[in-house]
PDB file of N, CA and C in Angstrom:
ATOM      1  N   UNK A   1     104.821 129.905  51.364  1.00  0.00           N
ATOM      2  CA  UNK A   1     105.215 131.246  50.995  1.00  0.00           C
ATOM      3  C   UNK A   1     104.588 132.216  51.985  1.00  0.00           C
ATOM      4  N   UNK A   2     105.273 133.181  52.501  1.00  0.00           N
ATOM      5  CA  UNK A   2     105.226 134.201  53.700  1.00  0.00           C
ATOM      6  C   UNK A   2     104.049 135.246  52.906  1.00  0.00           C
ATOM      7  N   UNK A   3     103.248 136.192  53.361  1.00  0.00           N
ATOM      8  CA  UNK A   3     102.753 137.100  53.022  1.00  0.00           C
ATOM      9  C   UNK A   3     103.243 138.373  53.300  1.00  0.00           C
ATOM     10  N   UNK A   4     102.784 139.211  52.609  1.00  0.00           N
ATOM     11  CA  UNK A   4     103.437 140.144  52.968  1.00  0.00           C
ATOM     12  C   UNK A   4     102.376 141.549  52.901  1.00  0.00           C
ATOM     13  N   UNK A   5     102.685 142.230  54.078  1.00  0.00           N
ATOM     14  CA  UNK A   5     101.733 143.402  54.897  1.00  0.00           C
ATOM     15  C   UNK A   5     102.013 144.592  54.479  1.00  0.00           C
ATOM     16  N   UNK A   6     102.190 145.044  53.701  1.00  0.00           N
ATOM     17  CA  UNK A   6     102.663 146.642  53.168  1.00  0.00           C
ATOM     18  C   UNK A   6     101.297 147.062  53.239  1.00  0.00           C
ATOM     19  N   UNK A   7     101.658 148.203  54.247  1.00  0.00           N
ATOM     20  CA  UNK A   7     101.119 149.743  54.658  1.00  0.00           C
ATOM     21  C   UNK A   7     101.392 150.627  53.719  1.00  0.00           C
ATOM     22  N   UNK A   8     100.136 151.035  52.717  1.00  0.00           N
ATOM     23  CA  UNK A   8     100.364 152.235  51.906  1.00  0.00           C
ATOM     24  C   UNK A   8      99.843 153.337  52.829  1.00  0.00           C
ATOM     25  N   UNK A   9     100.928 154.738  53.661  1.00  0.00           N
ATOM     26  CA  UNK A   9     100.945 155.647  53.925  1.00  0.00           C
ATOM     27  C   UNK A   9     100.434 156.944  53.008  1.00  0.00           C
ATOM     28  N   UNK A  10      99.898 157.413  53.036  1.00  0.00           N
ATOM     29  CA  UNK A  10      99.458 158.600  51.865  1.00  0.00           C
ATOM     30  C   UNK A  10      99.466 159.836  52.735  1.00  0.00           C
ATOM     31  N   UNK A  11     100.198 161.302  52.099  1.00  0.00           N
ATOM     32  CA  UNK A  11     100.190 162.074  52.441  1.00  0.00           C
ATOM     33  C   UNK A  11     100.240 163.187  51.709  1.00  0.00           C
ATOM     34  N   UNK A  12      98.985 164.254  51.315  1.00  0.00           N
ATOM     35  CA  UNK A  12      99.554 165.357  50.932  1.00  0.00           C
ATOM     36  C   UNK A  12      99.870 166.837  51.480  1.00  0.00           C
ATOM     37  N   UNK A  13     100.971 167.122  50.760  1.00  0.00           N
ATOM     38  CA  UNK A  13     101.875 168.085  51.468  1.00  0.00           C
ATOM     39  C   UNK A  13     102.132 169.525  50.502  1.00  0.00           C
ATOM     40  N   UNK A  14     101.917 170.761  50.873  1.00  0.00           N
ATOM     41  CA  UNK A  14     101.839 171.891  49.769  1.00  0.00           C
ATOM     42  C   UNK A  14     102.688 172.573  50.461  1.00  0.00           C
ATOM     43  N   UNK A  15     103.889 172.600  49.561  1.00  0.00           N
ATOM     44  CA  UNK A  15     104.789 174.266  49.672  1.00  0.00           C
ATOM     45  C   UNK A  15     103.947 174.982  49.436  1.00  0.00           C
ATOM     46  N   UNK A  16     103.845 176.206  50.644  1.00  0.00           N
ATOM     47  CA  UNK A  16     103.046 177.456  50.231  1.00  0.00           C
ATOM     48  C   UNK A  16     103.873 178.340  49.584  1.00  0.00           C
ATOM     49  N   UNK A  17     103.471 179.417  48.792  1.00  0.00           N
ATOM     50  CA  UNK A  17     103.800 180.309  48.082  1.00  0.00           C
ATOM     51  C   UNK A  17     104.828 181.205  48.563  1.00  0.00           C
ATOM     52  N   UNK A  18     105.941 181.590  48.457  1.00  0.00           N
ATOM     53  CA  UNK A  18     106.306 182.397  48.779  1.00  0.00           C
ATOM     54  C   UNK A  18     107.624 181.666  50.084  1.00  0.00           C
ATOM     55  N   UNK A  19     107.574 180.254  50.525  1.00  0.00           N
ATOM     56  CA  UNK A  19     107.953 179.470  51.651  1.00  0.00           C
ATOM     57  C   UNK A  19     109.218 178.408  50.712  1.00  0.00           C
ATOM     58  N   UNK A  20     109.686 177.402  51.428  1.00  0.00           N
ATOM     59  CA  UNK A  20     110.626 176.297  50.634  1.00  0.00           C
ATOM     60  C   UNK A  20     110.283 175.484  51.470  1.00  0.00           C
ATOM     61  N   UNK A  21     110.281 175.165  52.838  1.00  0.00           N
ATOM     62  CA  UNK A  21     109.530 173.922  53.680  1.00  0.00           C
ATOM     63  C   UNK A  21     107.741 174.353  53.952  1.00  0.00           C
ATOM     64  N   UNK A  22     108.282 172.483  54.012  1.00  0.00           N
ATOM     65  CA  UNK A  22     106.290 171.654  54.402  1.00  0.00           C
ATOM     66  C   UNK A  22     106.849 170.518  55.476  1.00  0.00           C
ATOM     67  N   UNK A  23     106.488 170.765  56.593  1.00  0.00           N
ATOM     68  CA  UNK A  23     106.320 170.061  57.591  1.00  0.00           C
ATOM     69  C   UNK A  23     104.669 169.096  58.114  1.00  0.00           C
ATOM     70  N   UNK A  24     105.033 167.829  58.097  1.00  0.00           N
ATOM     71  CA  UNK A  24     103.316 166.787  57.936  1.00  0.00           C
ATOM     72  C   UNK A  24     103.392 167.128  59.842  1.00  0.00           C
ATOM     73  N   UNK A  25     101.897 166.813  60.033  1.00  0.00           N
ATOM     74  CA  UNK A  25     101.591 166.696  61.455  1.00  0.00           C
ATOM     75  C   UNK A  25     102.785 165.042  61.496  1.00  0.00           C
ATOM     76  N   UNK A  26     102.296 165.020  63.240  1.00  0.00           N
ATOM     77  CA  UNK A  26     103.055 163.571  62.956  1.00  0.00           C
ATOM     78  C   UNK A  26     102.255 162.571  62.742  1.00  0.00           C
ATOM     79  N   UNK A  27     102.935 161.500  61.959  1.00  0.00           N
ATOM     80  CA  UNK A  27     101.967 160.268  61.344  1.00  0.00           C
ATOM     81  C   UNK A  27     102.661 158.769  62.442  1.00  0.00           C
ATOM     82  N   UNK A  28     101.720 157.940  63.264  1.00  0.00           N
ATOM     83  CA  UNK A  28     102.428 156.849  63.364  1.00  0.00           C
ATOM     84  C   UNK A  28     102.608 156.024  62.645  1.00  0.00           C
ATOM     85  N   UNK A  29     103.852 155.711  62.523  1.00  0.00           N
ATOM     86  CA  UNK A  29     104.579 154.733  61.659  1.00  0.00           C
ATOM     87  C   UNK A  29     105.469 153.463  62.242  1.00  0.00           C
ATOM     88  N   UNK A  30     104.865 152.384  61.848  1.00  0.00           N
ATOM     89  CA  UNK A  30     105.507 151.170  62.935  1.00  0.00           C
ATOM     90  C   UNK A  30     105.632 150.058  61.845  1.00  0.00           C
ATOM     91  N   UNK A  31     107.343 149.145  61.725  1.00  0.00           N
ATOM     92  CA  UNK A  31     107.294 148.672  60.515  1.00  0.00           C
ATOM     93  C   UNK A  31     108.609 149.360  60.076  1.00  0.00           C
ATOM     94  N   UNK A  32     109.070 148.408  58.906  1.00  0.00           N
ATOM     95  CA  UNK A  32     110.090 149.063  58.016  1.00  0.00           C
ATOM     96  C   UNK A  32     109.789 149.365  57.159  1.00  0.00           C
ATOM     97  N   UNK A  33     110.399 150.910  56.573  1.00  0.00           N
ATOM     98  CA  UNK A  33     110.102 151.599  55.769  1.00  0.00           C
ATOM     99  C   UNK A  33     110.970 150.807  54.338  1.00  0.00           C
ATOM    100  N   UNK A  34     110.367 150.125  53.745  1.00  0.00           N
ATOM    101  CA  UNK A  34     110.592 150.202  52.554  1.00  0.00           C
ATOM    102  C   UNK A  34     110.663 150.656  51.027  1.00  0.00           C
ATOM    103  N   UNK A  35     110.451 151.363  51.144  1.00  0.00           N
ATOM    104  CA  UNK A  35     109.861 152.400  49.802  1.00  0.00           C
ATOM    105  C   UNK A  35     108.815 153.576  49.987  1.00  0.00           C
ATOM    106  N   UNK A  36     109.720 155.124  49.581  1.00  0.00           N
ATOM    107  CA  UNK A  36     109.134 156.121  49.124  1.00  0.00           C
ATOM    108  C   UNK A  36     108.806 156.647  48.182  1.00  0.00           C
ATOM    109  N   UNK A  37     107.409 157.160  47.988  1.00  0.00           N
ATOM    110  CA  UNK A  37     107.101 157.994  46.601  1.00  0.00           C
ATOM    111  C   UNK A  37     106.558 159.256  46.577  1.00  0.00           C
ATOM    112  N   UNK A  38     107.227 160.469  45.339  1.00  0.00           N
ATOM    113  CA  UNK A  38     106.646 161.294  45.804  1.00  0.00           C
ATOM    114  C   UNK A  38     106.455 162.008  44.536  1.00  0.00           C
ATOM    115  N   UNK A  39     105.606 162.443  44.386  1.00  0.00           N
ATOM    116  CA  UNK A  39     104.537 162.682  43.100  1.00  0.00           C
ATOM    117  C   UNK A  39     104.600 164.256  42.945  1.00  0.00           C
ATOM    118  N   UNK A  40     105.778 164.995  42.429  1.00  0.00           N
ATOM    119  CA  UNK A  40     106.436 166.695  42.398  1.00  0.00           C
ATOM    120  C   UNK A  40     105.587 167.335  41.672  1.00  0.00           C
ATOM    121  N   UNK A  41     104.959 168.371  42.162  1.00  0.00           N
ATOM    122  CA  UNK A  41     104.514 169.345  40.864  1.00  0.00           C
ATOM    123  C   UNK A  41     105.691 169.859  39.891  1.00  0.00           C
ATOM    124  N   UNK A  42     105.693 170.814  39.030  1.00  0.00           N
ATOM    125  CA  UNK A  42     106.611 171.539  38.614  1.00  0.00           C
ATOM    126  C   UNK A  42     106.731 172.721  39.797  1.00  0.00           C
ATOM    127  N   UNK A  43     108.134 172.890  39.722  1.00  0.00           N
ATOM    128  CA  UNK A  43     108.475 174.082  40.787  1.00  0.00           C
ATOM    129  C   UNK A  43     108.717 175.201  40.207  1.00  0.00           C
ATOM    130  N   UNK A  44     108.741 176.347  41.057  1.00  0.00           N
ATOM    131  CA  UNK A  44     109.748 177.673  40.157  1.00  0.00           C
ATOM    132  C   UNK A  44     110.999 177.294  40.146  1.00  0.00           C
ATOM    133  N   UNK A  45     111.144 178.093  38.650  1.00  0.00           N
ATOM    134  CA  UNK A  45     112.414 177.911  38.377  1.00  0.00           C
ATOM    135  C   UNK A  45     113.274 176.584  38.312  1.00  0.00           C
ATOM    136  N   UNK A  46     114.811 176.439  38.184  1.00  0.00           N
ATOM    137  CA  UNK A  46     115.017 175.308  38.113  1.00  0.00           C
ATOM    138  C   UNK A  46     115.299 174.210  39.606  1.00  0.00           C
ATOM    139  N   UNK A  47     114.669 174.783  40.743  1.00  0.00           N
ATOM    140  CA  UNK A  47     114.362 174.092  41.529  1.00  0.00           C
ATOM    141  C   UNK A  47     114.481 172.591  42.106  1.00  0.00           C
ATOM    142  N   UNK A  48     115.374 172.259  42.641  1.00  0.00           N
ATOM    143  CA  UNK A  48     115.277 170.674  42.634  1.00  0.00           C
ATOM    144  C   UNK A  48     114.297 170.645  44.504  1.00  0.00           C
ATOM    145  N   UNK A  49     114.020 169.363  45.095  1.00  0.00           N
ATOM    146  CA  UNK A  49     113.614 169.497  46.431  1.00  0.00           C
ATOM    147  C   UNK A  49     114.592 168.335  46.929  1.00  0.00           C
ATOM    148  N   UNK A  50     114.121 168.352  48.518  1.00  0.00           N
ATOM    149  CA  UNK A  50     114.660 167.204  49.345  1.00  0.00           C
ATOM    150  C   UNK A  50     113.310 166.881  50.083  1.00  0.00           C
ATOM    151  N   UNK A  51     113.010 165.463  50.068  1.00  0.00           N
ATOM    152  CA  UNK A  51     112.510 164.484  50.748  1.00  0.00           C
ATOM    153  C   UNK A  51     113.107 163.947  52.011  1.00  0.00           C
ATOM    154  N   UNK A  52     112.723 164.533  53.441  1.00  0.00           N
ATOM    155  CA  UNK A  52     113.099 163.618  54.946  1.00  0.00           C
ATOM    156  C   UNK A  52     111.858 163.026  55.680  1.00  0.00           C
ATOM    157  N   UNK A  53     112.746 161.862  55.937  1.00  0.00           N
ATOM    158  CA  UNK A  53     111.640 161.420  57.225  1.00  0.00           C
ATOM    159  C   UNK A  53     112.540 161.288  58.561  1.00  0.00           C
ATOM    160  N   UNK A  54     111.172 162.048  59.633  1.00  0.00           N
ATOM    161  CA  UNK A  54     112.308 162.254  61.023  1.00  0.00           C
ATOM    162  C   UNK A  54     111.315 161.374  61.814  1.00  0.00           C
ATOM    163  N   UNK A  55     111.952 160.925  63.138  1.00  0.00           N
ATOM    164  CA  UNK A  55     111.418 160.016  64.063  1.00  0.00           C
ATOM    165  C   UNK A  55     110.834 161.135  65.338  1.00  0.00           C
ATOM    166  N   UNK A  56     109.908 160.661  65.877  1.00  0.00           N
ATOM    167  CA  UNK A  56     109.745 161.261  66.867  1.00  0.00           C
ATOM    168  C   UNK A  56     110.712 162.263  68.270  1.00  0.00           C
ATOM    169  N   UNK A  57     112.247 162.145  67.559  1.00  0.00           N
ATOM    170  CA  UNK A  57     113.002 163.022  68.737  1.00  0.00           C
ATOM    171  C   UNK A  57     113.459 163.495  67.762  1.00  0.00           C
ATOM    172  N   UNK A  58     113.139 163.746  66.604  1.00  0.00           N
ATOM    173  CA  UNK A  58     113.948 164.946  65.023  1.00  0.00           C
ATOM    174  C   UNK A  58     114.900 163.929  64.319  1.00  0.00           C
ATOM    175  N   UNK A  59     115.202 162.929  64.567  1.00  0.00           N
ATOM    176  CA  UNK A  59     116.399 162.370  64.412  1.00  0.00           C
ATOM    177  C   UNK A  59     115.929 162.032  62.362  1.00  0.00           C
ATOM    178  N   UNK A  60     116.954 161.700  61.453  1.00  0.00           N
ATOM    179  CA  UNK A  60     116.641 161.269  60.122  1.00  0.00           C
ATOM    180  C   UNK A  60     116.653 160.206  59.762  1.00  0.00           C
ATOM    181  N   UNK A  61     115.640 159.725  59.789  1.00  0.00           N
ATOM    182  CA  UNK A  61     115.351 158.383  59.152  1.00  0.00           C
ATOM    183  C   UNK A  61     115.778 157.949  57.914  1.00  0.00           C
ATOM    184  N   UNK A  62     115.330 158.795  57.464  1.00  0.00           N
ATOM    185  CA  UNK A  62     115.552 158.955  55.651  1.00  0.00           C
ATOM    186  C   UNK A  62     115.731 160.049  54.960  1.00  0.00           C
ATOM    187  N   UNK A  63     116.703 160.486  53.920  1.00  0.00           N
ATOM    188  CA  UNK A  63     116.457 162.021  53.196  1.00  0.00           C
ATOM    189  C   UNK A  63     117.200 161.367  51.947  1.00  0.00           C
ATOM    190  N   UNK A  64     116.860 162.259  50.882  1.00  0.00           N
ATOM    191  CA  UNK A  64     117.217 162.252  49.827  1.00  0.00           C
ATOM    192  C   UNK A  64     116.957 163.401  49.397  1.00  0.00           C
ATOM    193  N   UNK A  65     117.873 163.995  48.598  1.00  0.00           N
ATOM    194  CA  UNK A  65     117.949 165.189  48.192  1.00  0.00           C
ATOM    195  C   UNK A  65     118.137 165.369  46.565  1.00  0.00           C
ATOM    196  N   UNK A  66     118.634 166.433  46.180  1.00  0.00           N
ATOM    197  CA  UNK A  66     117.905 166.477  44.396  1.00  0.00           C
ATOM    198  C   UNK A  66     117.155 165.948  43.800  1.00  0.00           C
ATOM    199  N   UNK A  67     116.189 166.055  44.169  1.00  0.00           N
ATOM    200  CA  UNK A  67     114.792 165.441  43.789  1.00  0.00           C
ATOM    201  C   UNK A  67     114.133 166.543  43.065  1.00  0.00           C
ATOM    202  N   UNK A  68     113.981 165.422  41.428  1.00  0.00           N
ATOM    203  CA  UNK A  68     113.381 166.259  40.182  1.00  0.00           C
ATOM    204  C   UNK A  68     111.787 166.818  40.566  1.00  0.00           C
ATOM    205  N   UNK A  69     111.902 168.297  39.983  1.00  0.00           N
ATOM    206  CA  UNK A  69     110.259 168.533  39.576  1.00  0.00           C
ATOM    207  C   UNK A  69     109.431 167.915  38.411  1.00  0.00           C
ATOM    208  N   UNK A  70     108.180 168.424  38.830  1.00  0.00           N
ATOM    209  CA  UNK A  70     107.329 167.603  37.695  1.00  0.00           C
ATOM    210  C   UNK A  70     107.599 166.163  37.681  1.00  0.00           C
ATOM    211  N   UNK A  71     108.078 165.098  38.384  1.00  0.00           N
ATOM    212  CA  UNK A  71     107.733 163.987  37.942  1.00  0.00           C
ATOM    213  C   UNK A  71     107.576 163.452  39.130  1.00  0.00           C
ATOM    214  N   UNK A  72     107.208 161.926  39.176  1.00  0.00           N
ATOM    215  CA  UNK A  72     107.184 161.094  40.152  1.00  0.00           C
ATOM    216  C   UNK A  72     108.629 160.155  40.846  1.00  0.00           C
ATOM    217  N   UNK A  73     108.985 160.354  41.827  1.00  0.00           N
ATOM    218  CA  UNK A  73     110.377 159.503  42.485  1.00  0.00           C
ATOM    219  C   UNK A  73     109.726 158.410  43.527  1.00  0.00           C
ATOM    220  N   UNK A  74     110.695 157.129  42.585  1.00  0.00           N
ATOM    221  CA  UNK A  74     110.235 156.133  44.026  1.00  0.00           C
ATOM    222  C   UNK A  74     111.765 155.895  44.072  1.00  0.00           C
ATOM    223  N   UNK A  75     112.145 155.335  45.570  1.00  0.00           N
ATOM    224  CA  UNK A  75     113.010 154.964  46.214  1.00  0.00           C
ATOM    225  C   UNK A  75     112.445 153.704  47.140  1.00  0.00           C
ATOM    226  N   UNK A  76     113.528 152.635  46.281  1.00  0.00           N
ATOM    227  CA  UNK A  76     113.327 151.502  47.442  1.00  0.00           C
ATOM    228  C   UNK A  76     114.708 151.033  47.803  1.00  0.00           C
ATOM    229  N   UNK A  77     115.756 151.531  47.423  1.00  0.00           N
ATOM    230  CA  UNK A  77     117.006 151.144  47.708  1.00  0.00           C
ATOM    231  C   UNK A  77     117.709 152.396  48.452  1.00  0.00           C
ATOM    232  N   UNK A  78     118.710 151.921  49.222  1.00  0.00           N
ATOM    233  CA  UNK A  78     119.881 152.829  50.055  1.00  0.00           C
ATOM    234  C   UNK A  78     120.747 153.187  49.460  1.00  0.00           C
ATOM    235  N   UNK A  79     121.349 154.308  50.160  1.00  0.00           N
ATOM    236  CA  UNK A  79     122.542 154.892  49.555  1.00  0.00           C
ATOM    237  C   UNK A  79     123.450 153.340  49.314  1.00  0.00           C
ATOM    238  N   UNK A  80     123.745 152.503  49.721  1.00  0.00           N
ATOM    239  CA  UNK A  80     124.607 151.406  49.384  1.00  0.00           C
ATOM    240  C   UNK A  80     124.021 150.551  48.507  1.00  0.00           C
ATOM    241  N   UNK A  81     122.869 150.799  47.735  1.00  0.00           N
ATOM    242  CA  UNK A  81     122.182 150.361  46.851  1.00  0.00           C
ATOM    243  C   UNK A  81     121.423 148.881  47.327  1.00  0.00           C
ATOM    244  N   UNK A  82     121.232 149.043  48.333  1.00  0.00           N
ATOM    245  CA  UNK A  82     120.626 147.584  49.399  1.00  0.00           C
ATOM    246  C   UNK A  82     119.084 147.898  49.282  1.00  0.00           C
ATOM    247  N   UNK A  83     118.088 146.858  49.529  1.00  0.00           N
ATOM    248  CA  UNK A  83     116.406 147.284  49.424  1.00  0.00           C
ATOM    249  C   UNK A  83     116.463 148.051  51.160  1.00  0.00           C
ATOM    250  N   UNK A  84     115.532 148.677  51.049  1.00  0.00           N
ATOM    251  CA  UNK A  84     115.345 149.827  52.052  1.00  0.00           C
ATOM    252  C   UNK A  84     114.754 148.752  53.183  1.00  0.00           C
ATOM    253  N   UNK A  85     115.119 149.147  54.572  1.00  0.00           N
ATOM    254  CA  UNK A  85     114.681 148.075  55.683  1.00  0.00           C
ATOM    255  C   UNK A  85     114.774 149.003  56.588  1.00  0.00           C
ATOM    256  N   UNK A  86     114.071 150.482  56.632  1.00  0.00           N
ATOM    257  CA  UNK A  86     114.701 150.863  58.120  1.00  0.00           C
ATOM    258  C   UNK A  86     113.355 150.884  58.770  1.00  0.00           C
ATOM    259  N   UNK A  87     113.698 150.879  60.191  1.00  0.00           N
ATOM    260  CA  UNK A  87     112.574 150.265  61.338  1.00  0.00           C
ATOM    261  C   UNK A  87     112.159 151.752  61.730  1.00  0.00           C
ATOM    262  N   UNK A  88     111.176 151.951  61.531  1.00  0.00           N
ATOM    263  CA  UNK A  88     110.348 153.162  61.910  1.00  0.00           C
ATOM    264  C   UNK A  88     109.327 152.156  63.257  1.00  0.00           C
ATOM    265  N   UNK A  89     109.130 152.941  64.614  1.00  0.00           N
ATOM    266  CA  UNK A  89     108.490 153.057  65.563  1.00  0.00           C
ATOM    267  C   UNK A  89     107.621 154.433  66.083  1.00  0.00           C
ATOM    268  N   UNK A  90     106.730 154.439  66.122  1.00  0.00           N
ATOM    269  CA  UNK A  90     106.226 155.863  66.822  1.00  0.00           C
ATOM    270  C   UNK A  90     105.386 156.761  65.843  1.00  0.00           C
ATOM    271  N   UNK A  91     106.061 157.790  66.142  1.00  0.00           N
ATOM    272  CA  UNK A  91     105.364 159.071  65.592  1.00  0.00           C
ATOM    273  C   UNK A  91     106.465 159.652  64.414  1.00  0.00           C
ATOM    274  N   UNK A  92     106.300 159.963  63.250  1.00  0.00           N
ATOM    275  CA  UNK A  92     107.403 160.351  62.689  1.00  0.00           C
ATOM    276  C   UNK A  92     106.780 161.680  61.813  1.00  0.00           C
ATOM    277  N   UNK A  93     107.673 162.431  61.178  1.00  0.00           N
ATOM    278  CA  UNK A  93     107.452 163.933  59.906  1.00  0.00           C
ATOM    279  C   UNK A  93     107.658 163.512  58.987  1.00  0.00           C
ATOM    280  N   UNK A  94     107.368 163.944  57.820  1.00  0.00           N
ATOM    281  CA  UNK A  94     107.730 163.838  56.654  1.00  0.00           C
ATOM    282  C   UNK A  94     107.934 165.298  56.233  1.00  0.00           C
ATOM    283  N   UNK A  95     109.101 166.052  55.771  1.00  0.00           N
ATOM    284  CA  UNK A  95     109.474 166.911  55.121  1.00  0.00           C
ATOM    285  C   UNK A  95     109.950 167.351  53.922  1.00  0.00           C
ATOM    286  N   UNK A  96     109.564 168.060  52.907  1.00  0.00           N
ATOM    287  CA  UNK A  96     109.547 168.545  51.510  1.00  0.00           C
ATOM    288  C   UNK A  96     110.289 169.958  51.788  1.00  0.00           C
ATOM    289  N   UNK A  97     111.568 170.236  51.028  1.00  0.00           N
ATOM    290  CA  UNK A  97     112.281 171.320  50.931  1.00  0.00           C
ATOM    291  C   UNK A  97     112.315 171.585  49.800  1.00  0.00           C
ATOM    292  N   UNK A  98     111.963 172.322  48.974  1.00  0.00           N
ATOM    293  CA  UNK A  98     112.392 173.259  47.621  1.00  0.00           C
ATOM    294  C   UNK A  98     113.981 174.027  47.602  1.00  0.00           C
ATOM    295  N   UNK A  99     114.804 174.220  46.673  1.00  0.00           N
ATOM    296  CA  UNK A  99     116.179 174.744  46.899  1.00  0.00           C
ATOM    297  C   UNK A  99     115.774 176.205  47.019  1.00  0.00           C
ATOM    298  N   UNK A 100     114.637 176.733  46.476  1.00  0.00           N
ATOM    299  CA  UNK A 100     114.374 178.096  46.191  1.00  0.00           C
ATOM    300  C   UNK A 100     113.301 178.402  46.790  1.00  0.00           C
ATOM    301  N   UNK A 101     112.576 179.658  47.091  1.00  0.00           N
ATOM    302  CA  UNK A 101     111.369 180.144  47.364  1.00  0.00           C
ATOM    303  C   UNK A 101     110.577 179.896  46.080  1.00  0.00           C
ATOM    304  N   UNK A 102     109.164 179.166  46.510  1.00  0.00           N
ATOM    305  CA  UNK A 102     108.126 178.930  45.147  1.00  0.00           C
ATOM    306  C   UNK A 102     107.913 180.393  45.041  1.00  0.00           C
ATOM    307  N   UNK A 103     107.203 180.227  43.687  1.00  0.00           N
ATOM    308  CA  UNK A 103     106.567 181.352  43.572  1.00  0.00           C
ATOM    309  C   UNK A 103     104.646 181.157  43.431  1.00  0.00           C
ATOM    310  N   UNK A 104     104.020 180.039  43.917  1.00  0.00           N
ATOM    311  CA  UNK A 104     103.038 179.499  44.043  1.00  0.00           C
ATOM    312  C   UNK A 104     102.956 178.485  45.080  1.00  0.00           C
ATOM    313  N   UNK A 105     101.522 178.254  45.505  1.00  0.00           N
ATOM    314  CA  UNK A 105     101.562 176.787  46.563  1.00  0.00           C
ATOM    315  C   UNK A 105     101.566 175.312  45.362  1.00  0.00           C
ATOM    316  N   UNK A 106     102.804 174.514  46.302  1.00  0.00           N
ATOM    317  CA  UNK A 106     103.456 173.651  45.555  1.00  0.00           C
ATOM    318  C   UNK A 106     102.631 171.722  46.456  1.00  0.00           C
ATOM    319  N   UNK A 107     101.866 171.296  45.232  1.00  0.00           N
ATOM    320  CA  UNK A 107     100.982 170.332  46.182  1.00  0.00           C
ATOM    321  C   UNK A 107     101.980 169.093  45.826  1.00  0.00           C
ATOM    322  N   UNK A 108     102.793 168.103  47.082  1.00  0.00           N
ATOM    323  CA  UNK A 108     103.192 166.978  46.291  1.00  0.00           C
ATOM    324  C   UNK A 108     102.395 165.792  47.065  1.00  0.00           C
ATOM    325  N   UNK A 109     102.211 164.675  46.439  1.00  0.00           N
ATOM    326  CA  UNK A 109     101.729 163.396  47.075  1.00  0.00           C
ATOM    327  C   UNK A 109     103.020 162.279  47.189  1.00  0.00           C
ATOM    328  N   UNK A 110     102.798 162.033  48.732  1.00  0.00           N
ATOM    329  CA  UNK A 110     103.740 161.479  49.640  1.00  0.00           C
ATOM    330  C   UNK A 110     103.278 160.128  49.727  1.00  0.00           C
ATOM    331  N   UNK A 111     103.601 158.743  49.068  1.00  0.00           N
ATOM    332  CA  UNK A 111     103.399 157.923  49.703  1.00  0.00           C
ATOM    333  C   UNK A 111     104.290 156.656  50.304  1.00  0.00           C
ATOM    334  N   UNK A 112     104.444 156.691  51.812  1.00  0.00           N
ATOM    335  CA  UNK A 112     105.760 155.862  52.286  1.00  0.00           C
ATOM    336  C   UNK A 112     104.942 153.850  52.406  1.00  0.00           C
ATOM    337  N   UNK A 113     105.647 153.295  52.258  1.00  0.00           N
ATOM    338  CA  UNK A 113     105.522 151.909  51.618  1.00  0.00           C
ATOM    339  C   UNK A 113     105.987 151.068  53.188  1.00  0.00           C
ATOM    340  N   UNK A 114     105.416 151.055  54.120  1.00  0.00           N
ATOM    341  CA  UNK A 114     105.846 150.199  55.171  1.00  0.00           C
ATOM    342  C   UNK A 114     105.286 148.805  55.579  1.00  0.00           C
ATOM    343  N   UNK A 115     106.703 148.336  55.982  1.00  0.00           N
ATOM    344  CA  UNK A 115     106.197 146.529  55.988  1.00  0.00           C
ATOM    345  C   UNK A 115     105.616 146.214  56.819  1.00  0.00           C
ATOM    346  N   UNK A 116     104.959 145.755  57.135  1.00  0.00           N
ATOM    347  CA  UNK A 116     104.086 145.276  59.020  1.00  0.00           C
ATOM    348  C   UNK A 116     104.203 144.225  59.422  1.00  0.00           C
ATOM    349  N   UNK A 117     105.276 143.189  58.773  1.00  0.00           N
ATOM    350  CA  UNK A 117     105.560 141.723  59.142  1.00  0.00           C
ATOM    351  C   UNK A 117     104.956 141.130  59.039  1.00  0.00           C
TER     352      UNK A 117
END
């Protein structure tokens, strides 16, 4: 039986007050991304967010969008409902969009699930 190397990534990320994006420094990430989680405060209002991950030339790795407040979202499957396998190399962002302007700084915990072979 094979072992298996999952990289727990951790990141936290705060909508500031008054803003709708949070942009992470860049994180290297090498490995397939198999599973995201992301741990929402409550937002203003009825607020949903979007979750992206970009590669080192902006490009989208990953996004998902209407993403509930107040709770926790994991994603390990694709839009085609397949387990998540995409090959992250390099330097990549992780980005948090709110639909609305907060009306407070908004703290969420980011953690991406990558395989290391």
């Amino acid at each position: 039986m094979g072992k298996f190397r999952i990289q727990r990534v951790k990141a936290s990320l705060t909508i500031l007050n008054t803003t709708t994006t949070i942009v992470s420094a860049a994180i290297p990430l090498n490995g397939l991304l198999r599973g995201i989680i992301v741990a929402a405060p409550d937002l203003s209002s009825t607020n949903t967010y979007a979750a992206t991950v970009k590669d080192v030339d902006g490009y989208t790795v990953y996004t998902k969008a209407a993403l509930v407040k107040n709770t926790t979202t994991a994603a390990f499957i694709d839009a085609n409902n397949q387990p998540l396998q995409l090959p992250l190399s390099g330097d990549h962002t992780i980005t948090l969009t709110s639909s609305g302007t907060e009306g407070a700084d908004r703290v969420f915990s980011v953690t991406l699930l990558i395989d290391r072979g």
